[in-house]
C-alpha atoms as a PDB file:
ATOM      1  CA  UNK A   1      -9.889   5.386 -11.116  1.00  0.00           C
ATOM      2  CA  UNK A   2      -6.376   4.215  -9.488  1.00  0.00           C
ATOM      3  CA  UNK A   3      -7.029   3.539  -6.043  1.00  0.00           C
ATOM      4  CA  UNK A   4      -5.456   5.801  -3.846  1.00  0.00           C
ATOM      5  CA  UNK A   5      -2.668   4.915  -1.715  1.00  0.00           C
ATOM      6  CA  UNK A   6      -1.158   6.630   2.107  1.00  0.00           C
ATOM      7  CA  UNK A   7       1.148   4.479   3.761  1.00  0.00           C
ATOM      8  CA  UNK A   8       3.162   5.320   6.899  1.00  0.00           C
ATOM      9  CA  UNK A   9       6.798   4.564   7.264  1.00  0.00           C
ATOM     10  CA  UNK A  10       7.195   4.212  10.576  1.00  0.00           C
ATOM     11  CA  UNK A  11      10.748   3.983   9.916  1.00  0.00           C
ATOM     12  CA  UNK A  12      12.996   2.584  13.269  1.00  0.00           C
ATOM     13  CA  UNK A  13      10.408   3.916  15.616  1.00  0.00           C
ATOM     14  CA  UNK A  14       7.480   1.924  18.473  1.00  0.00           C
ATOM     15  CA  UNK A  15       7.827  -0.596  20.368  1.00  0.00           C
ATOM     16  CA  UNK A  16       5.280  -3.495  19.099  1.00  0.00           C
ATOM     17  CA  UNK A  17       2.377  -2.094  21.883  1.00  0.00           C
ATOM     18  CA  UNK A  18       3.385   1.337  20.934  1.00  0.00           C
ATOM     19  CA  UNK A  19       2.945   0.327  17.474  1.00  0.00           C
ATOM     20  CA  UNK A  20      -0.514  -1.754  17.828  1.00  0.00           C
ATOM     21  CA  UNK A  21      -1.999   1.044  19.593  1.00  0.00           C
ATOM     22  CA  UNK A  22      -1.157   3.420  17.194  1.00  0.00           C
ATOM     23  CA  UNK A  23      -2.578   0.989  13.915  1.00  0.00           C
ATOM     24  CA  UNK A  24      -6.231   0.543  16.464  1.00  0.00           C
ATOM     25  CA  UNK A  25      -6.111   4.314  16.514  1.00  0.00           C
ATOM     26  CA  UNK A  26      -5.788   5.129  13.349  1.00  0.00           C
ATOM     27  CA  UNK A  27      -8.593   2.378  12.624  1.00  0.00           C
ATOM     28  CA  UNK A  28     -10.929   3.567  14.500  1.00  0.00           C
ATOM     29  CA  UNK A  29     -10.821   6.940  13.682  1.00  0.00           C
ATOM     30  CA  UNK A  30     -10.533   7.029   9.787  1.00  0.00           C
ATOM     31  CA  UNK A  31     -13.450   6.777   7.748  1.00  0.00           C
ATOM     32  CA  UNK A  32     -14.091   3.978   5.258  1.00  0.00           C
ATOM     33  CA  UNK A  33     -13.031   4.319   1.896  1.00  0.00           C
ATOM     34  CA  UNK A  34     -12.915   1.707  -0.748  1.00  0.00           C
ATOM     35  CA  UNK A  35     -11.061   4.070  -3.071  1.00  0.00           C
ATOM     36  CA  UNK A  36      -8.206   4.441  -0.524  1.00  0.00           C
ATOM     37  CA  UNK A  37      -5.922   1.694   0.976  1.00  0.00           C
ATOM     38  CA  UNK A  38      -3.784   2.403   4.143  1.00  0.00           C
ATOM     39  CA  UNK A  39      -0.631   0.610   4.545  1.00  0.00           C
ATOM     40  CA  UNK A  40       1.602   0.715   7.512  1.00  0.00           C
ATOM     41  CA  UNK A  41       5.422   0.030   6.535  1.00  0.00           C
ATOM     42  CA  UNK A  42       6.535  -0.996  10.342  1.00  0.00           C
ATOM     43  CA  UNK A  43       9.828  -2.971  11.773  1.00  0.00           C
ATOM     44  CA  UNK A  44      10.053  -6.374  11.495  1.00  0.00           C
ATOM     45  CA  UNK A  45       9.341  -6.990  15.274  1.00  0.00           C
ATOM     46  CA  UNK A  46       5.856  -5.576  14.680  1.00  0.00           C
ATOM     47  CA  UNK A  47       4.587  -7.603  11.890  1.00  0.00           C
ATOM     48  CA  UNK A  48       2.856 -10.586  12.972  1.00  0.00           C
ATOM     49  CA  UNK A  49       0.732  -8.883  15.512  1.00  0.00           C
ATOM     50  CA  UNK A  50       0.435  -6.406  13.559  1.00  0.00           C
ATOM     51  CA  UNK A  51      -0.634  -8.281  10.642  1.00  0.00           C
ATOM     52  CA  UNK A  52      -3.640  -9.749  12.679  1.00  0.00           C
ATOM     53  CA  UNK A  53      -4.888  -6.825  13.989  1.00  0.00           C
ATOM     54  CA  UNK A  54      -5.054  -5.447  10.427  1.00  0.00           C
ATOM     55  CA  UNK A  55      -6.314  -8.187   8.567  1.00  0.00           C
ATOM     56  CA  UNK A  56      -9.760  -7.670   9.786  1.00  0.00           C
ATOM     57  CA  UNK A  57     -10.212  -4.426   7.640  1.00  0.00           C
ATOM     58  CA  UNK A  58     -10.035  -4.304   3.699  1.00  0.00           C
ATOM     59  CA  UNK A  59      -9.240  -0.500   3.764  1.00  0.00           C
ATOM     60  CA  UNK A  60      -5.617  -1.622   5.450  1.00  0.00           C
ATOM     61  CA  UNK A  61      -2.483  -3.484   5.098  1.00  0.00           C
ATOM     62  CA  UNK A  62       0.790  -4.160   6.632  1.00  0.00           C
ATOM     63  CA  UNK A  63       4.027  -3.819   4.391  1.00  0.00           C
ATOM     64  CA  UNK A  64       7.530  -4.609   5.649  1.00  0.00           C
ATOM     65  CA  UNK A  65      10.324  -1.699   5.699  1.00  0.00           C
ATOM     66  CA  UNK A  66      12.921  -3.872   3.653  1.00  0.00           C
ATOM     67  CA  UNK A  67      13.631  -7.627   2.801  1.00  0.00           C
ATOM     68  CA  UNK A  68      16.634  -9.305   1.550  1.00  0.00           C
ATOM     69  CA  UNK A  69      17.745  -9.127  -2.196  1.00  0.00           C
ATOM     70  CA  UNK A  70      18.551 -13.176  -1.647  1.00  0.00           C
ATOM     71  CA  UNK A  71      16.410 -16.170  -1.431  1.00  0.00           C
ATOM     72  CA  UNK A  72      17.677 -17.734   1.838  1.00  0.00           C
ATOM     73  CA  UNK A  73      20.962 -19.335   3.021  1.00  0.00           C
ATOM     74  CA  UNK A  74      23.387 -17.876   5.307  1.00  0.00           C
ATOM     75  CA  UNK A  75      22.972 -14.342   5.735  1.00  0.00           C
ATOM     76  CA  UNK A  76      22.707 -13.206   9.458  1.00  0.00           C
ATOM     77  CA  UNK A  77      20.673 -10.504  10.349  1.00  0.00           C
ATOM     78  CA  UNK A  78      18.380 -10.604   6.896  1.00  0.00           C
ATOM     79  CA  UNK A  79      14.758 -11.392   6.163  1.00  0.00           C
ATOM     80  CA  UNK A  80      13.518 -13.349   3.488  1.00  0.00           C
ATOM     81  CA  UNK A  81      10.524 -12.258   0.885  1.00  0.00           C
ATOM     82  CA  UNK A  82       8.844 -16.042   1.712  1.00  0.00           C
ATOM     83  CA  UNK A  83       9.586 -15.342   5.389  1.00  0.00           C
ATOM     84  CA  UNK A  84       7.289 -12.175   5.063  1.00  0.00           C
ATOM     85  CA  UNK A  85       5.169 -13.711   2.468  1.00  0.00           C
ATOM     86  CA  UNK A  86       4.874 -16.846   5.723  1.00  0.00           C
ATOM     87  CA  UNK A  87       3.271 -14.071   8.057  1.00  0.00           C
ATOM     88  CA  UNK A  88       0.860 -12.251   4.933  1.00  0.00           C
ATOM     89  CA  UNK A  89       2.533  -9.442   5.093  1.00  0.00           C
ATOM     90  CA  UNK A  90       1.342  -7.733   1.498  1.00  0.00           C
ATOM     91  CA  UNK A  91       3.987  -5.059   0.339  1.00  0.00           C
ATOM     92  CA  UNK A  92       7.435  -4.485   1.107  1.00  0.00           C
ATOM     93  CA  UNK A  93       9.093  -1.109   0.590  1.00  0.00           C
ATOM     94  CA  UNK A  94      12.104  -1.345  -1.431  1.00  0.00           C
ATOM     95  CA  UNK A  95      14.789   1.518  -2.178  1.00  0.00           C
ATOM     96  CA  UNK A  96      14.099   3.967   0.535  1.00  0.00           C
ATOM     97  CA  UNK A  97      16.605   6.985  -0.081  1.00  0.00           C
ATOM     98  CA  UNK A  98      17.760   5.456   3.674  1.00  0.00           C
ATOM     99  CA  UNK A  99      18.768   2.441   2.181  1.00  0.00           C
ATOM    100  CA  UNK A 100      20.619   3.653  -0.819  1.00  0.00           C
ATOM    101  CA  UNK A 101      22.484   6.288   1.727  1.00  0.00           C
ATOM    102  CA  UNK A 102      23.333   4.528   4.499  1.00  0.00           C
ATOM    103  CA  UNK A 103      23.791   0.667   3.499  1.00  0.00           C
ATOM    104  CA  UNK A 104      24.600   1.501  -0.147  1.00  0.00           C
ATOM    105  CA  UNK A 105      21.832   0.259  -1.886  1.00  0.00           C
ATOM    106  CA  UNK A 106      22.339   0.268  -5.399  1.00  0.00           C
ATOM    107  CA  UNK A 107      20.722  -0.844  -8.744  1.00  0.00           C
ATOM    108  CA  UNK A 108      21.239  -4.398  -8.758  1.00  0.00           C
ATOM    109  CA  UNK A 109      20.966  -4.666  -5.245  1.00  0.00           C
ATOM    110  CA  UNK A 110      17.057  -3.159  -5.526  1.00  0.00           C
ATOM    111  CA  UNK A 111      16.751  -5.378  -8.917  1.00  0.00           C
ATOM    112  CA  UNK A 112      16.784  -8.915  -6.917  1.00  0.00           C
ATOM    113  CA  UNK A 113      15.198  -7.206  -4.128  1.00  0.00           C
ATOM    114  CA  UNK A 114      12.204  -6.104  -6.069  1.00  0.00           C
ATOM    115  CA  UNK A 115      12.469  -9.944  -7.760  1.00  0.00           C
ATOM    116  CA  UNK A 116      12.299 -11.439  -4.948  1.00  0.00           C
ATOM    117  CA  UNK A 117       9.531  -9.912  -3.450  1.00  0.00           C
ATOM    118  CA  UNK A 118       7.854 -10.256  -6.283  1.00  0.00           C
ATOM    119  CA  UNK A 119       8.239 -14.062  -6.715  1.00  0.00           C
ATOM    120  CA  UNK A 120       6.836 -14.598  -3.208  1.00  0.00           C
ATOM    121  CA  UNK A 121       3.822 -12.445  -4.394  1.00  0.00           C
ATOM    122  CA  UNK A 122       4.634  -9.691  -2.214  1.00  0.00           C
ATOM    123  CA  UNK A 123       3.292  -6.637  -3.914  1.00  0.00           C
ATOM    124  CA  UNK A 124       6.348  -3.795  -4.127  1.00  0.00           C
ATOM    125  CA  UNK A 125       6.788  -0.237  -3.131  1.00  0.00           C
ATOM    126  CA  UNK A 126       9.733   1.394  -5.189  1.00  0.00           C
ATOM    127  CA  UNK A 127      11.672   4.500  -3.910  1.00  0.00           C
ATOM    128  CA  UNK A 128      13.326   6.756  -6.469  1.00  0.00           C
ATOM    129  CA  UNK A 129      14.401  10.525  -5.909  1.00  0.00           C
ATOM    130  CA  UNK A 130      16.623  13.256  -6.190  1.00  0.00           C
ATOM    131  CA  UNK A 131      19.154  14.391  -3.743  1.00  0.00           C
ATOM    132  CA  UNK A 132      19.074  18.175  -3.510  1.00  0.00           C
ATOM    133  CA  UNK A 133      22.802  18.505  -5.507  1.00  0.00           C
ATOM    134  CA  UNK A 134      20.970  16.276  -8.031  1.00  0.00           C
ATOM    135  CA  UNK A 135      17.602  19.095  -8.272  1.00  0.00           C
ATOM    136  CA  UNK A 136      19.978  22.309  -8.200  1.00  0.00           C
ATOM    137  CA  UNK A 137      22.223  20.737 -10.995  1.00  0.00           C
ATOM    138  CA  UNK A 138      19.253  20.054 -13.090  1.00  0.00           C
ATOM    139  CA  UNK A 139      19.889  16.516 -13.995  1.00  0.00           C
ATOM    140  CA  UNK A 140      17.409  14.930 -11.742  1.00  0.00           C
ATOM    141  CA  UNK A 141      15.379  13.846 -14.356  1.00  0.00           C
ATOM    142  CA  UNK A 142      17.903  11.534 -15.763  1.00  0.00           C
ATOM    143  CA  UNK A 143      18.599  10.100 -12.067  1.00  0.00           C
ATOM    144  CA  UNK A 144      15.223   8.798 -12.072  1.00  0.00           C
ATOM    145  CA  UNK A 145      15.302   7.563 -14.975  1.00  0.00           C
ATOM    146  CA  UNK A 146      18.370   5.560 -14.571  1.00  0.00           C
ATOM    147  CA  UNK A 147      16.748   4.168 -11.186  1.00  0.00           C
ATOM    148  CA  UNK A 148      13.577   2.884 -12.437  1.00  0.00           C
ATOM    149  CA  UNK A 149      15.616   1.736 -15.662  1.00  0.00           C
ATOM    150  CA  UNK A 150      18.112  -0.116 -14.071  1.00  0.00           C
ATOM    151  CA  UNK A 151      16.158  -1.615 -11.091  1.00  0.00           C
ATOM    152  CA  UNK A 152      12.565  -2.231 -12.339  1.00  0.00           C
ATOM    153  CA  UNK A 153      12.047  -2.001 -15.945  1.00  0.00           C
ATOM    154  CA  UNK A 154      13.256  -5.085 -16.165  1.00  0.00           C
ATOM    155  CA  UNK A 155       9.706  -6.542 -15.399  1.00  0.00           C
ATOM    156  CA  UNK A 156       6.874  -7.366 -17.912  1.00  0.00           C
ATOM    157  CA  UNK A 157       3.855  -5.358 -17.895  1.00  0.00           C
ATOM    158  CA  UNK A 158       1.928  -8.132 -15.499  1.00  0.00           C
ATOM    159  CA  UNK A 159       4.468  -7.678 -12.909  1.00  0.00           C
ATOM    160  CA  UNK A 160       4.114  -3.959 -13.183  1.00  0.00           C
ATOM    161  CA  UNK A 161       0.866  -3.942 -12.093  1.00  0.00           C
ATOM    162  CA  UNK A 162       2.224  -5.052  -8.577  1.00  0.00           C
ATOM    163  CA  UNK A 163       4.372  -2.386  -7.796  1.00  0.00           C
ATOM    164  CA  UNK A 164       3.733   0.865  -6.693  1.00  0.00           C
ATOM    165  CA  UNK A 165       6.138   4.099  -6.680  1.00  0.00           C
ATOM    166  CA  UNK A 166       6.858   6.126  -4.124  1.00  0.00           C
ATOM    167  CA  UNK A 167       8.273   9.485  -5.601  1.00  0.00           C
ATOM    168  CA  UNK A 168      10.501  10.859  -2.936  1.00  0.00           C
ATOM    169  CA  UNK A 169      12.545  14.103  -3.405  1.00  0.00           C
ATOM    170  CA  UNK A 170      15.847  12.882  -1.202  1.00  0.00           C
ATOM    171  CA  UNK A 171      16.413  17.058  -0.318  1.00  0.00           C
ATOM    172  CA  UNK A 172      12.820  17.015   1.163  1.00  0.00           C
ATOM    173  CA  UNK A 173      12.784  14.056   3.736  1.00  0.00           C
ATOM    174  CA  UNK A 174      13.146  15.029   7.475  1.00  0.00           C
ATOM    175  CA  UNK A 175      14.012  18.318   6.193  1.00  0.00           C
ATOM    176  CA  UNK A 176      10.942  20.178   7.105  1.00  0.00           C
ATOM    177  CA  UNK A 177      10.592  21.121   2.992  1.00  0.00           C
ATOM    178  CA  UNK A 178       8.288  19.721   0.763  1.00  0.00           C
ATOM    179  CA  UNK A 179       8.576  19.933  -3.000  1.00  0.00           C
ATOM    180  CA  UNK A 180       5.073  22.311  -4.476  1.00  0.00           C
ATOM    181  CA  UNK A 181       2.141  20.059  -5.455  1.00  0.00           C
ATOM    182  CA  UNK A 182       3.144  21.504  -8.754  1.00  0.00           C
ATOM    183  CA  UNK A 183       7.095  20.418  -8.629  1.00  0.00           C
ATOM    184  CA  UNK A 184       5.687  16.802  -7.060  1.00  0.00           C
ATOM    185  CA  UNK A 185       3.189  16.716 -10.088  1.00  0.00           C
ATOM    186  CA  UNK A 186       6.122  17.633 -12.932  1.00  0.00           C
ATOM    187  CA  UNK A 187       7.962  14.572 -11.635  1.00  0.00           C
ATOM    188  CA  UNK A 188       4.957  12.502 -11.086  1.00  0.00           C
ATOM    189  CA  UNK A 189       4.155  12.843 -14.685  1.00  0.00           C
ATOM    190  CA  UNK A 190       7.530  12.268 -16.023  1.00  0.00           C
ATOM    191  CA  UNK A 191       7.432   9.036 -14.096  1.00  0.00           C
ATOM    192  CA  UNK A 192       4.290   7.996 -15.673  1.00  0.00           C
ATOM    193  CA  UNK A 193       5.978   9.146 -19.098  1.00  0.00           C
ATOM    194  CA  UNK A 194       8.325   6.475 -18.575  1.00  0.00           C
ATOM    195  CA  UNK A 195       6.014   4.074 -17.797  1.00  0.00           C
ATOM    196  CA  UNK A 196       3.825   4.773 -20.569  1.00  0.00           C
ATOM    197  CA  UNK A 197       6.997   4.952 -23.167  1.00  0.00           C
ATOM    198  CA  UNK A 198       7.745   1.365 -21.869  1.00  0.00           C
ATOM    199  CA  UNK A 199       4.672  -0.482 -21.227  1.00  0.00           C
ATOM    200  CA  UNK A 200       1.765   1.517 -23.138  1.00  0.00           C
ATOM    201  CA  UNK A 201      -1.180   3.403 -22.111  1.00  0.00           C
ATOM    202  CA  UNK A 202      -2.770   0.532 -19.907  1.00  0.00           C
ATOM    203  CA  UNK A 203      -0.067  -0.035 -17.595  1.00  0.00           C
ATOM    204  CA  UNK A 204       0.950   3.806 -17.319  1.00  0.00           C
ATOM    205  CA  UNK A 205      -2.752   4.134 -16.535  1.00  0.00           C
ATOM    206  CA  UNK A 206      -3.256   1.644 -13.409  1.00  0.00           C
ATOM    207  CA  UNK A 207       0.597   2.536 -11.508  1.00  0.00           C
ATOM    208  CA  UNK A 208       0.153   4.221  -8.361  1.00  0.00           C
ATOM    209  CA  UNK A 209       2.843   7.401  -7.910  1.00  0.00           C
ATOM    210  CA  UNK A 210       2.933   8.274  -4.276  1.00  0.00           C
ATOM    211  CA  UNK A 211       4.794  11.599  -3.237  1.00  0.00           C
ATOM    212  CA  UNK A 212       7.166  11.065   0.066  1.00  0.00           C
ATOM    213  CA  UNK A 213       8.591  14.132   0.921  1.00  0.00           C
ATOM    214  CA  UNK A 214       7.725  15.769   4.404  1.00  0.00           C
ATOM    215  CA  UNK A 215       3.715  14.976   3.976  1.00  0.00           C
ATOM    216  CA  UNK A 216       1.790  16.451   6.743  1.00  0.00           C
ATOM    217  CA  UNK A 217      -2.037  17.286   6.957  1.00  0.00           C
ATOM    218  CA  UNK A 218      -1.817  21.015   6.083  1.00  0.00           C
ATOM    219  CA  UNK A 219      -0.154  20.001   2.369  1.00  0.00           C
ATOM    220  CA  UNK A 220      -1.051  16.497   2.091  1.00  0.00           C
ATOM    221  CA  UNK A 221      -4.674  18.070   0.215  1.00  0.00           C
ATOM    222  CA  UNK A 222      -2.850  20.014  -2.501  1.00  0.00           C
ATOM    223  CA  UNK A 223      -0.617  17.435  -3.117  1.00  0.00           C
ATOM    224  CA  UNK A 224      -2.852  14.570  -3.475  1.00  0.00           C
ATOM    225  CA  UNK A 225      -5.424  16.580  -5.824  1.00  0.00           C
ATOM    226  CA  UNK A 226      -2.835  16.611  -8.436  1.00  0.00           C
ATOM    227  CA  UNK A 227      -3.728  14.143 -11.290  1.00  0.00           C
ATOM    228  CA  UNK A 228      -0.703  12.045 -11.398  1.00  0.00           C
ATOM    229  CA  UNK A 229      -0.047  12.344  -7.564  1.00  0.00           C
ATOM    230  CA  UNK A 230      -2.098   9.006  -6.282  1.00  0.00           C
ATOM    231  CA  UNK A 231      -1.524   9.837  -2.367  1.00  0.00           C
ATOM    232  CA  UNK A 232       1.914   9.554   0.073  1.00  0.00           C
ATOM    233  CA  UNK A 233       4.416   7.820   1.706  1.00  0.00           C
ATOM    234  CA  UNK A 234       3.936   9.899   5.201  1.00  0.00           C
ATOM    235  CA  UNK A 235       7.201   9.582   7.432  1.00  0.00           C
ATOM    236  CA  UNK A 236       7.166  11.445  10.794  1.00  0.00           C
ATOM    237  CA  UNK A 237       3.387  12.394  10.838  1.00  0.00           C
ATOM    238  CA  UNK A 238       2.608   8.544  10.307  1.00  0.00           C
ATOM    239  CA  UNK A 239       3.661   8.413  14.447  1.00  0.00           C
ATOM    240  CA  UNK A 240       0.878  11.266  15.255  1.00  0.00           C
ATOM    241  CA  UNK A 241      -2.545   8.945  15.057  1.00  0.00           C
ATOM    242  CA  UNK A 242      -4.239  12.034  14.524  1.00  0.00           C
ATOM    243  CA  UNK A 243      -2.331  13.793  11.788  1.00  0.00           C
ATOM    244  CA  UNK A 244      -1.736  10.719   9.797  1.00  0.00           C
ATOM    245  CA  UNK A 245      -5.845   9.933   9.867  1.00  0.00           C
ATOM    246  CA  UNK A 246      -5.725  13.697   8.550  1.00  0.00           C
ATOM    247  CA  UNK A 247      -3.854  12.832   5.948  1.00  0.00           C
ATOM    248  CA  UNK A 248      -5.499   9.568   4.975  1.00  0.00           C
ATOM    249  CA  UNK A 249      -8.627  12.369   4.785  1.00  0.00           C
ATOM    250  CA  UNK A 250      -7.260  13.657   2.463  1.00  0.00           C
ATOM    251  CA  UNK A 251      -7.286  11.411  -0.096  1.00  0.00           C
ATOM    252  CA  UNK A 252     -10.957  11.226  -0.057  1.00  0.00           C
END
């Protein structure tokens, strides 16, 4: 059974005590689970306090929003994989649909990104997905396919087993919509097809496929009950203490 995964992207929200009392309430209030992890994808400035409120609990983790696609050396403004590795930070989310838009993000970019991370032994959240132009022209098939191609099949199967994918439909974030847990599922299998077609059976078997699109606690049920969907990557309700633990719920 893959473990199932609901992290919150907190995105460029909280203040570090807003964010610390949201994580203690969120804690306390969701139930135990050893078949679910929770992961909270927070700003850099939250991290390390963060990190050690968390680490007491094996049901959560803290993963950084971003990281640098270089090692180190003169680039103002960036942080390092072994900077978050320093702090035990355990993921890092890498090609948000944010990040490709706004600071033009592209394939190689996310390559050495996901590399890096991966060499610090940082375990990876990918981001691929459709822009609605992309869905309505039918090709969105072969977009995701070029973006997990070109970025991170690269990797051998070992290294695959410390990444996760975040399935996010571009047309459904902040939007309000949400793909059907039967449109979500269609791509989550074709992901997993890919996989599969590259790596084999094993390795298509153990990836985690996350759905981000608008998950809130009155679909986050139907979604995650779909066989290939193996829980979320919850934006706005991951602020709400109460609707994100409804979420996490719901991957019971």
């Amino acid at each position: 059974m893959r473990k199932k995964i609901v992290a919150g992207n907190w995105k460029m929200h909280t203040t570090p005590d807003e964010g610390l009392t949201l994580a203690r309430q969120v804690m306390e209030t969701a139930h135990a689970n050893e078949h679910r992890e929770v992961i909270f994808f927070a700003p850099f400035v939250h991290l390390t306090t963060l990190q050690k409120e968390v680490s007491v609990s094996p049901f959560f983790s803290v993963g950084a929003q971003n990281c640098s696609n270089h090692e180190k050396g003169a680039f103002t403004g960036e942080v390092a994989a072994f900077m978050l590795r320093s702090i035990d930070v355990s993921w890092v989310l890498v090609g948000h649909s944010e990040r490709r838009q706004y600071y033009h993000e592209n394939h190689t970019i996310l390559k050495q990104k996901v590399d890096q991370a991966l060499s610090q032994q940082l375990l990876v959240m990918f981001c691929c997905g459709e822009t609605l132009d992309q869905r309505m022209e039918g090709n969105f098939r072969e977009v995701i396919r070029k973006q997990l191609e070109e970025s991170l099949f690269h990797l051998d199967a070992t290294q695959m087993n410390q990444v996760a994918i975040a399935y996010e439909p571009v047309w459904a974030i902040g939007t309000g919509q949400t793909a059907t847990p039967d449109q979500a599922q269609e791509v989550h299998a074709f992901i997993r097809e890919l996989i599969k077609q590259k790596y084999g059976d094993g390795v298509a078997a153990r990836v985690r496929i996350v759905y981000g699109g608008s998950v809130k606690p009155d679909n986050a049920k139907d979604l995650f009950n779909k066989p290939d969907i193996d829980g979320g990557l919850v934006g706005g309700a991951s602020l709400n203490a109460l609707d994100f633990v409804t979420i996490i719920h719901a991957a019971e």
